[in-house]
Protein backbone atom coordinates (compact mmCIF):
# COMPACT_ATOMS: atom_id res chain seq x y z
CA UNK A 1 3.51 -18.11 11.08
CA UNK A 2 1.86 -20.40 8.76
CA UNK A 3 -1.98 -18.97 7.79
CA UNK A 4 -5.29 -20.55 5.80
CA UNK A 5 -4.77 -19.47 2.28
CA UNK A 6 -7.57 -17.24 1.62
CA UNK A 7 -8.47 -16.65 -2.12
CA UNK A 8 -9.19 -13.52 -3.69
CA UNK A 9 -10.34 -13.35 -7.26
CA UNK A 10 -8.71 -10.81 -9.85
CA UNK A 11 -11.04 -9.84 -12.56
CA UNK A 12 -9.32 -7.47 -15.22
CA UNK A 13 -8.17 -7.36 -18.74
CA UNK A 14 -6.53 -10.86 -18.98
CA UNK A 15 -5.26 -13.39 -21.18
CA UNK A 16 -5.75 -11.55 -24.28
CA UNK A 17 -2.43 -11.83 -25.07
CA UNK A 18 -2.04 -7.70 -24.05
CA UNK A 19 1.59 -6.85 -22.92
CA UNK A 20 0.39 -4.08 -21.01
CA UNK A 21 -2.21 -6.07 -19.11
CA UNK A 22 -0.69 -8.72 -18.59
CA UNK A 23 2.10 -6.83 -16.92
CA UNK A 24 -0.28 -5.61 -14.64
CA UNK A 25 -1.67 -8.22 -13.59
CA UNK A 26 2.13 -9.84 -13.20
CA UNK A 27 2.18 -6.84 -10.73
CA UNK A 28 -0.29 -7.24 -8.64
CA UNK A 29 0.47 -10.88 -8.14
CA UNK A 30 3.96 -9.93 -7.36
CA UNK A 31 3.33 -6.93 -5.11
CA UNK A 32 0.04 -9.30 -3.52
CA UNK A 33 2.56 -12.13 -2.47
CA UNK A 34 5.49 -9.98 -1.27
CA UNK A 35 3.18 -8.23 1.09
CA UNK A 36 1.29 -11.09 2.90
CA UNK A 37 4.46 -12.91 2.80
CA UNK A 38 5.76 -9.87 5.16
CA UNK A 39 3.02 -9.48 7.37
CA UNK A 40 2.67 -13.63 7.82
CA UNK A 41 -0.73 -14.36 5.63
CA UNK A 42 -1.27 -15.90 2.46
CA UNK A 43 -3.66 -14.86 -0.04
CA UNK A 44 -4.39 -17.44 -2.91
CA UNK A 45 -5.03 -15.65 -6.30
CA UNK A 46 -8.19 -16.60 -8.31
CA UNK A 47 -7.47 -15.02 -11.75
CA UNK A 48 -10.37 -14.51 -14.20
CA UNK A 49 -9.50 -14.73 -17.82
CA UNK A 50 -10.45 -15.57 -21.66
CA UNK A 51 -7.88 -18.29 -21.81
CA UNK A 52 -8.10 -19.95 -18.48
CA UNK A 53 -5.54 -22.49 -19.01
CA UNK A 54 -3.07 -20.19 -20.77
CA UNK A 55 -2.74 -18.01 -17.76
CA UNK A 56 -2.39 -20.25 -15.13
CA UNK A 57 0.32 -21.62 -17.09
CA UNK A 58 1.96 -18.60 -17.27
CA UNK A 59 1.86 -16.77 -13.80
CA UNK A 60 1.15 -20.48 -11.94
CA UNK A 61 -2.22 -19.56 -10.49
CA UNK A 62 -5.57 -20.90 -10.37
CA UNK A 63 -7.93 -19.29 -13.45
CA UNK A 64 -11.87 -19.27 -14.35
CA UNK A 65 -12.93 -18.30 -17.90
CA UNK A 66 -14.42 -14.60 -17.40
CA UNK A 67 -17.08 -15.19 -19.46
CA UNK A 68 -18.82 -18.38 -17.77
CA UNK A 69 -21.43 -17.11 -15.22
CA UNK A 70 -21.07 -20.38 -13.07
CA UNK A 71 -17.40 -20.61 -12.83
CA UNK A 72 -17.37 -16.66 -11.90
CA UNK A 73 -19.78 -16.60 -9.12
CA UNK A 74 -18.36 -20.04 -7.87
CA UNK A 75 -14.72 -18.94 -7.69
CA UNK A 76 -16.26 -15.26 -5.95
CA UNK A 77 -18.20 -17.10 -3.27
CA UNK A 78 -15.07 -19.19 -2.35
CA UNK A 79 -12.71 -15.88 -2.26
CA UNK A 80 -12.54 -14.18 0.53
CA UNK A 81 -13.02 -10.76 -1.65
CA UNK A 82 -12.47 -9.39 -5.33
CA UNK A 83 -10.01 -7.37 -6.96
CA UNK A 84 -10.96 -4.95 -9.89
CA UNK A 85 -8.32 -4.41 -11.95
CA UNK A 86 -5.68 -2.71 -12.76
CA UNK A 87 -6.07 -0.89 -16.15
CA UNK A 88 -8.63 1.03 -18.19
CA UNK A 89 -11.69 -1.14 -17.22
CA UNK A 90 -14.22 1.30 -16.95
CA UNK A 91 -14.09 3.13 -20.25
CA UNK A 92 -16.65 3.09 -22.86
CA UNK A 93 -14.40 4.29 -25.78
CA UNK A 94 -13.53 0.61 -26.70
CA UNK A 95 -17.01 -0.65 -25.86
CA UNK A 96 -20.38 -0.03 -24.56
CA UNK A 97 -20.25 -3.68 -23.04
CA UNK A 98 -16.83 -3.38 -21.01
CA UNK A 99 -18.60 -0.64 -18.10
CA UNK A 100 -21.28 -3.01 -17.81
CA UNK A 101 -19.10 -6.67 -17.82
CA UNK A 102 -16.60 -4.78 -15.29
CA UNK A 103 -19.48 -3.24 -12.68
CA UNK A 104 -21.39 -6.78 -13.30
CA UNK A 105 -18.77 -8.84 -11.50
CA UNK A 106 -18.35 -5.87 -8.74
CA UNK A 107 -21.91 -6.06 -8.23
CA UNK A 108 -22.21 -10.08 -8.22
CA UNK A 109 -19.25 -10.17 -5.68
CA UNK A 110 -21.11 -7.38 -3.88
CA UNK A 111 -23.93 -9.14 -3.64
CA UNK A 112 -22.07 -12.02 -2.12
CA UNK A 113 -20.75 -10.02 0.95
CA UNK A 114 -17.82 -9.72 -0.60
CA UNK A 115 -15.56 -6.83 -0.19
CA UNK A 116 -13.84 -5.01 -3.28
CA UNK A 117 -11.19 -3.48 -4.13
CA UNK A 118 -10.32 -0.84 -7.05
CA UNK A 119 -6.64 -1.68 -7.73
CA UNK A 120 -5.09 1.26 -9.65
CA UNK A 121 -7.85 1.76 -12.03
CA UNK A 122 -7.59 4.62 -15.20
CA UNK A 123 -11.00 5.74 -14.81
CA UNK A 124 -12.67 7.28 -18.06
CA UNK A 125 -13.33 8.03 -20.81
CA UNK A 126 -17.08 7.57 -19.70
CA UNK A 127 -19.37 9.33 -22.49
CA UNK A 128 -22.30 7.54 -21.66
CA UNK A 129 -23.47 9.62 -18.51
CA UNK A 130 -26.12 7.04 -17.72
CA UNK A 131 -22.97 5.23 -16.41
CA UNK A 132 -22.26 7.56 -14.13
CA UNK A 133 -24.90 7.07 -11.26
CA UNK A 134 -24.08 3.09 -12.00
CA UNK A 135 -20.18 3.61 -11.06
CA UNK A 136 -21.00 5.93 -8.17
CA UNK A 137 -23.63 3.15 -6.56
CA UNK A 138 -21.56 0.30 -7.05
CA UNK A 139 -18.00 2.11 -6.07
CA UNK A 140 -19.39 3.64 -2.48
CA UNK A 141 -19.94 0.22 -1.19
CA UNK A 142 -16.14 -0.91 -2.32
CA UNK A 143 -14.00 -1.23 0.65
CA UNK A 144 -11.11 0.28 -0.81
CA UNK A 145 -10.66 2.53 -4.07
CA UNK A 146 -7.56 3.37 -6.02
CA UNK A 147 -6.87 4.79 -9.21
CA UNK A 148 -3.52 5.57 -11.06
CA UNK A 149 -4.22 9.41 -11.81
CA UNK A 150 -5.71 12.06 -10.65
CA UNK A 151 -7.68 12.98 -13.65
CA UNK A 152 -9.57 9.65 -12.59
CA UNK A 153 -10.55 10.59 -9.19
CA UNK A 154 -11.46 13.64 -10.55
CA UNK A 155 -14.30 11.96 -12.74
CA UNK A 156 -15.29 10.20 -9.96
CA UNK A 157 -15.51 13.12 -7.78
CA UNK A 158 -17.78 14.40 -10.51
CA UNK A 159 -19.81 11.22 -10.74
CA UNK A 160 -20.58 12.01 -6.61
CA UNK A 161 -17.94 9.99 -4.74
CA UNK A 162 -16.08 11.45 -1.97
CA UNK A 163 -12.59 12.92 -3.16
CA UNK A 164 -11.59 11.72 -0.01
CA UNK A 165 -12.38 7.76 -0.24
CA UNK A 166 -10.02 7.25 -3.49
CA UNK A 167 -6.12 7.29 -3.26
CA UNK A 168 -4.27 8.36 -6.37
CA UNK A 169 -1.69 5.64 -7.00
CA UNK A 170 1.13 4.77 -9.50
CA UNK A 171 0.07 2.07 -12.27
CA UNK A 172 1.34 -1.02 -10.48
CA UNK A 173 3.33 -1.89 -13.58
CA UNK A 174 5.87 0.76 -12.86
CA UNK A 175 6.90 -1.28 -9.81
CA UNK A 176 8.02 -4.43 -12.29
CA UNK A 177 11.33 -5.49 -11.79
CA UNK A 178 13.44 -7.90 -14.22
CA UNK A 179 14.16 -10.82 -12.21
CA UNK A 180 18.59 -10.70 -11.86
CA UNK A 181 18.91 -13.87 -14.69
CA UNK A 182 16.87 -11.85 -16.43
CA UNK A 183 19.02 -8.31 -16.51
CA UNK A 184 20.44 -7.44 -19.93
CA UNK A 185 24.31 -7.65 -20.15
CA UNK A 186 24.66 -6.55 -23.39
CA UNK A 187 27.09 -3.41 -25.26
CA UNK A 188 24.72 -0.20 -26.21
CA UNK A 189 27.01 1.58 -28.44
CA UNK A 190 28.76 4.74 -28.67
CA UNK A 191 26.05 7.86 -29.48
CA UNK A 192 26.51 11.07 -30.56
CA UNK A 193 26.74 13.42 -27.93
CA UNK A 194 28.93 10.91 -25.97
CA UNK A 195 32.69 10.70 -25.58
CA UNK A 196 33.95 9.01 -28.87
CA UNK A 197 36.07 5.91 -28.49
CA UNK A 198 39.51 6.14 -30.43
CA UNK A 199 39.36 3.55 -33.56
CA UNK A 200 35.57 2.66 -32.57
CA UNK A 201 32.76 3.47 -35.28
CA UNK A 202 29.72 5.30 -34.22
CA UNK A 203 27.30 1.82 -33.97
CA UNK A 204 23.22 1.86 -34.33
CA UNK A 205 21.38 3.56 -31.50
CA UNK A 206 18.84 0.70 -30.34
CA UNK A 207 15.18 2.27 -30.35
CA UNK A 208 12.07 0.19 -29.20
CA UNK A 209 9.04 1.06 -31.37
CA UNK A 210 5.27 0.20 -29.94
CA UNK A 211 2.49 0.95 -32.27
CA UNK A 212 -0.88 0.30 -32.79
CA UNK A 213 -3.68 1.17 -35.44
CA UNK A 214 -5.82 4.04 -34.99
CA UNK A 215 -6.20 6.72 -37.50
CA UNK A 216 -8.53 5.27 -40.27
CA UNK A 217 -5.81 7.20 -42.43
CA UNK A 218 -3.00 5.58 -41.30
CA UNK A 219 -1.10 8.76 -40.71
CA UNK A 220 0.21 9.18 -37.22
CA UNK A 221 2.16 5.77 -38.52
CA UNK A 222 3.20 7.37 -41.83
CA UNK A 223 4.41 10.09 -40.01
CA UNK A 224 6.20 8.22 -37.68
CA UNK A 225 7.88 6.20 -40.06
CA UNK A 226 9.15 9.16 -41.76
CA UNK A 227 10.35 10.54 -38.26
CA UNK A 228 12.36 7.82 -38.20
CA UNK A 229 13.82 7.85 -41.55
CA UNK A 230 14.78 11.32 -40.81
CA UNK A 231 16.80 10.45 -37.40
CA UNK A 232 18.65 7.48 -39.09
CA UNK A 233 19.99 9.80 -41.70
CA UNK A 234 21.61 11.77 -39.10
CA UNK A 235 22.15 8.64 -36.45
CA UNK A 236 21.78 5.00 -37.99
CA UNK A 237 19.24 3.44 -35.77
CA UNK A 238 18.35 -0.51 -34.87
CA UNK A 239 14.84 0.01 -34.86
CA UNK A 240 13.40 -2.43 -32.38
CA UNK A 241 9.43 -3.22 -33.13
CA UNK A 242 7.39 -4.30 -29.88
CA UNK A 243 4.20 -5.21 -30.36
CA UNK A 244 2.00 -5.15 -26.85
CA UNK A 245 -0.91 -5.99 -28.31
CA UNK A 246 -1.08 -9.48 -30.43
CA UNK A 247 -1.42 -9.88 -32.82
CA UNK A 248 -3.51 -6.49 -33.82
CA UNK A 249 0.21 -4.75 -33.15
CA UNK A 250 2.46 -6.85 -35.22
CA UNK A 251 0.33 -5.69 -37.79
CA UNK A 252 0.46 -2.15 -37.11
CA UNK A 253 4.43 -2.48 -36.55
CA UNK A 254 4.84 -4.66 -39.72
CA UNK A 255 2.63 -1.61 -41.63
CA UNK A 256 5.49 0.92 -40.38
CA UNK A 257 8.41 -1.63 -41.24
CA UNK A 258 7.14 -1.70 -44.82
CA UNK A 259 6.67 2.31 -44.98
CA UNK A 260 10.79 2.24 -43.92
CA UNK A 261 11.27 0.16 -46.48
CA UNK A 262 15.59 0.13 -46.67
CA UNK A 263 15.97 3.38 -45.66
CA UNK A 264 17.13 2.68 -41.94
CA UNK A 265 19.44 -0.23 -43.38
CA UNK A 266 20.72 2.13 -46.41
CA UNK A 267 21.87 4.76 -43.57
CA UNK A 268 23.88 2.28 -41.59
CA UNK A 269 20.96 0.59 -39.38
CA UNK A 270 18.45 -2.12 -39.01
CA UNK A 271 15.28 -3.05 -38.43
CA UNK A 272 13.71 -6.03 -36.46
CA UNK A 273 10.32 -7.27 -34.86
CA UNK A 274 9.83 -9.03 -31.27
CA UNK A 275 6.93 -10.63 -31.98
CA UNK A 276 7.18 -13.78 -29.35
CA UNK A 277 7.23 -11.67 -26.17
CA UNK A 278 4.20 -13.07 -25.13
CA UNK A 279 5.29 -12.84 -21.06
CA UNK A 280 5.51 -9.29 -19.89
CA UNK A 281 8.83 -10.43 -18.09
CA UNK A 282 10.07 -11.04 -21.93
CA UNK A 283 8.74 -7.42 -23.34
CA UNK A 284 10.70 -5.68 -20.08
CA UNK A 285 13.83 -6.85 -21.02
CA UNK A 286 12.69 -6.14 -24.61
CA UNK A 287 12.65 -2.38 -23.46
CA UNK A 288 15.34 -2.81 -21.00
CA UNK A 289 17.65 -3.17 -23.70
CA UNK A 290 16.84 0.14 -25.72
CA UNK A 291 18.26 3.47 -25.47
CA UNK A 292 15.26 5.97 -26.31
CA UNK A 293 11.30 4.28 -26.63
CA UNK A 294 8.45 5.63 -28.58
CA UNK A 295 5.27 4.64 -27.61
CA UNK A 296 1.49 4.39 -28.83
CA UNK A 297 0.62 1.65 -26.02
CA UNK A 298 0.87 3.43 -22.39
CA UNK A 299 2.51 0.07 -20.87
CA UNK A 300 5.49 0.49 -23.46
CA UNK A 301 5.88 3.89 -21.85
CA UNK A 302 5.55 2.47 -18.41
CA UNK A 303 8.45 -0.39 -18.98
CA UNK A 304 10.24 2.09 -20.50
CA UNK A 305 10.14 4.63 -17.41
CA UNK A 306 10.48 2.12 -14.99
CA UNK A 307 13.62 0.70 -16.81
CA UNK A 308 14.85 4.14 -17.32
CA UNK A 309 15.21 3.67 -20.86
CA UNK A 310 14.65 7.51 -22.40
CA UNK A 311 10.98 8.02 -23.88
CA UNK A 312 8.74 9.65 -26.25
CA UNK A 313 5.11 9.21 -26.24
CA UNK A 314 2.33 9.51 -28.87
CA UNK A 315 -0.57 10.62 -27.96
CA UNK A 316 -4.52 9.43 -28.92
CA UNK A 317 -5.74 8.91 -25.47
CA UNK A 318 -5.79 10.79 -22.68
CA UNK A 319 -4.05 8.12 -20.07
CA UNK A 320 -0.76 8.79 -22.46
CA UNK A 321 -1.27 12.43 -21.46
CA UNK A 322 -1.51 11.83 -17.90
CA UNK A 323 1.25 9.35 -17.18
CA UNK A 324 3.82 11.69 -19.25
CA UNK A 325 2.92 14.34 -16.70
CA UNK A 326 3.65 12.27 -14.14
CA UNK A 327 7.15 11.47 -15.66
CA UNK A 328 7.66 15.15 -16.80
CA UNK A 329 7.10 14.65 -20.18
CA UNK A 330 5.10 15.60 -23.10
CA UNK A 331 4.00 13.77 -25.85
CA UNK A 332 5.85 13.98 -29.12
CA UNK A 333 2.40 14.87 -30.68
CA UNK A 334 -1.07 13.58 -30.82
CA UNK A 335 -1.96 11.15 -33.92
CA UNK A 336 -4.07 13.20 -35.78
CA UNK A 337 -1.36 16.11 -35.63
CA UNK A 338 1.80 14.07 -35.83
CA UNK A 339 4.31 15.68 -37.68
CA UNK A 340 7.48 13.48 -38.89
CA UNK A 341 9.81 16.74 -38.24
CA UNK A 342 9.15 16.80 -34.32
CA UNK A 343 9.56 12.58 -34.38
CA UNK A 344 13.35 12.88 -35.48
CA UNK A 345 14.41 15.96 -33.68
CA UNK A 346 12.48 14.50 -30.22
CA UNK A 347 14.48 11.29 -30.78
CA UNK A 348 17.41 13.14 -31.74
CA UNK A 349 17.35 14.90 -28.65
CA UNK A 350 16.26 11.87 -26.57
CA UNK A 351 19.93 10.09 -27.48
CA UNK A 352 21.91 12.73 -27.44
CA UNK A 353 21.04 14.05 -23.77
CA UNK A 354 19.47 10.20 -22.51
CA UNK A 355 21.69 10.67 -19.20
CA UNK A 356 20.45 14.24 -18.22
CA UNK A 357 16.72 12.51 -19.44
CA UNK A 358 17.47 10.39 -16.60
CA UNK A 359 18.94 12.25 -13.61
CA UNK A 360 16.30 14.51 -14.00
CA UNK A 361 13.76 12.28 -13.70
CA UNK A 362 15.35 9.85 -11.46
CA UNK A 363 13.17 11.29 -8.37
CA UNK A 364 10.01 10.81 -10.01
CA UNK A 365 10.43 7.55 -11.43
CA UNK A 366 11.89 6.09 -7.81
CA UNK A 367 8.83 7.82 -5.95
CA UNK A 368 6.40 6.00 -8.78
CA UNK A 369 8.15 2.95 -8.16
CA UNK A 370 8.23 2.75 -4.67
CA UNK A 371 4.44 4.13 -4.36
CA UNK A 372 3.41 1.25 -6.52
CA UNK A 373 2.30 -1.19 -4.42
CA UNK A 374 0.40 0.40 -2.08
CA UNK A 375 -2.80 -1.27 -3.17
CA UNK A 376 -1.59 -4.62 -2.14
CA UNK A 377 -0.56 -3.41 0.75
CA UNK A 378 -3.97 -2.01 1.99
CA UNK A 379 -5.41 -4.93 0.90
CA UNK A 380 -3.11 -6.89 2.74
CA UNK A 381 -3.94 -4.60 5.77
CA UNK A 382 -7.48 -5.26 5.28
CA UNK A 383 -7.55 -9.15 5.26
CA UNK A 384 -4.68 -8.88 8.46
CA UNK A 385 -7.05 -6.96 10.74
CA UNK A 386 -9.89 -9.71 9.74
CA UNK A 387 -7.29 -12.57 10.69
């Protein structure tokens, strides 16, 4: 059944060059066309961005710079509704300006007769309580609300919504998949705790590394450096540097790889940096490819799950806290308490007992998975009934 396209903007976190957010938005656009493809519609993304051009190239949509007034309310009154999000929009940690940007274009599209959706949104933290009456206005005249934990409906629930008009829903990242020319097809190693191979050395256990700046001090990143130095002693280590966020991360990663200095190398490892994964198709396979992950950036945690690549997360906000729970996990420590001791036995552990890490996990992380699109598929829903 061939359909009208129908256009519906996406306004989010994009084209900032931000692993993480562009992986959700990769998501959604993946989980948006699979589901009008099945039930015979076809929806037309309209993505808004900083770098226009550079995202259209990349995901092979049409784009409108977020921050020009007359391309933004020209692309909303041709959709045929809005998308908000996915990702930590409405947050005023960052910001005081991103509540206010975020609600602005829900409010514009609102006042178009649009209808909006809340696409897997991490809700908080919202300091400011004069926000609060703001997001409750503007999000009980959204036709459809989702967020990716339930600490977030929670806040809203305090903020006056109904409990029951917001579905809790996986971040649509952990529903990524590596195309198959993409899968990895590459020799891990033997590691301790696994069978040895007769006349085979023990080789470097591959560990992907995302970190970003945020003690003034530097010391969650001293401290994990020193973590580090401490495993490789006991299990030489290729420690893989992702950077998520560019290029504010390759600095924060490149900070760390000094602090190492040639101790990984002098106990029989290596060290190397990924800093060209600009695609979040790239930084998958990136993570695919690892045997344990620790993780600052919540999306390295995410690919890392989803992949089922063993992980360890470091805590300094509290989505970290709330996705580990959802993976039955805790974080490795929080960055103002980090403690280098608890970084190499947590990694320790993590490679010695990665196949137990999975199979126990293995439920939660399919569930997650297949759960993930569900907000493209009520939107879908939505638009089919209008048809």
């Amino acid at each position: 059944m061939v359909t009208t396209p129908q256009k519906i903007v996406i306004s989010g976190f994009y084209g900032f060059r931000n692993s993480g957010d562009e992986a959700v938005l990769q998501s959604i656009l993946n989980a948006l066309r699979k589901q009008s493809q099945a039930a015979g519609i076809t929806l037309a993304p309209v993505v808004l961005s900083i770098d226009p051009e550079w995202t259209a190239a990349t995901y092979g949509v049409e784009s409108v710079h977020r921050m020009k007034l007359g391309e933004v309310r020209r692309a909303i009154s041709e959709s045929a509704g809005l998308i908000s999000g996915g990702g930590s929009l409405l947050q005023d940690v960052t910001s005081s300006k991103t509540i206010p940007y975020y609600l602005g274009i829900i409010k514009l599209a609102q006042w178009m007769g649009k209808p909006v959706f809340i696409y897997s949104q991490g809700i908080g933290p919202v300091n400011r309580k004069l926000f609060h009456p703001l997001i409750k206005s503007i999000f009980r005249k959204c036709a459809y609300i989702s967020v990716r934990d339930e600490q977030s409906r929670l806040l809203l629930q305090s903020m006056g919504l109904s409990i029951d008009e917001v579905e809790v829903v996986p971040d649509p990242v952990m529903g990524l998949e590596l195309p198959e020319d993409m899968q990895p097809g590459v020799e891990k190693g033997t590691l301790i705790g696994d069978t040895p191979v007769p006349g085979l050395q023990v080789v470097p256990a591959t560990v992907g590394v995302s970190v970003r700046f945020w003690e003034q001090s530097r010391k969650e990143l001293d401290a994990l450096a020193e973590g580090l130095v401490k495993a490789s002693a006991v299990q030489p280590l290729h420690v893989h540097f992702l950077p998520f966020h560019h290029s504010a991360d390759n600095e924060a990663s490149r900070y760390v790889m000094q602090k190492l200095g040639r101790s990984i190398e002098d106990n029989g490892g290596s060290v190397t940096i990924r800093e060209d994964a600009l695609h979040p198709l790239q930084m998958l396979r990136e993570v695919s490819q690892c045997q344990a992950l620790i993780g600052m950036r919540l999306h390295s945690l995410i690919y890392a799950a989803g992949q089922r690549v063993p992980l360890m997360g470091v805590s300094y906000d509290p989505k970290i806290d709330h996705f580990l729970e959802r993976v039955d996990c805790q974080p490795v420590g929080k960055t103002d308490t980090l403690e280098a001791d608890k970084v190499a036995a947590g990694l320790l552990e993590l490679l010695r007992s990665g196949e137990r890490w999975k199979q126990e996990r293995e439920p939660l992380i399919a569930a997650l998975t297949q759960e993930a699109e569900a907000p493209a598929r009520r939107i879908v829903q939505y638009f089919g009934r209008k048809g």
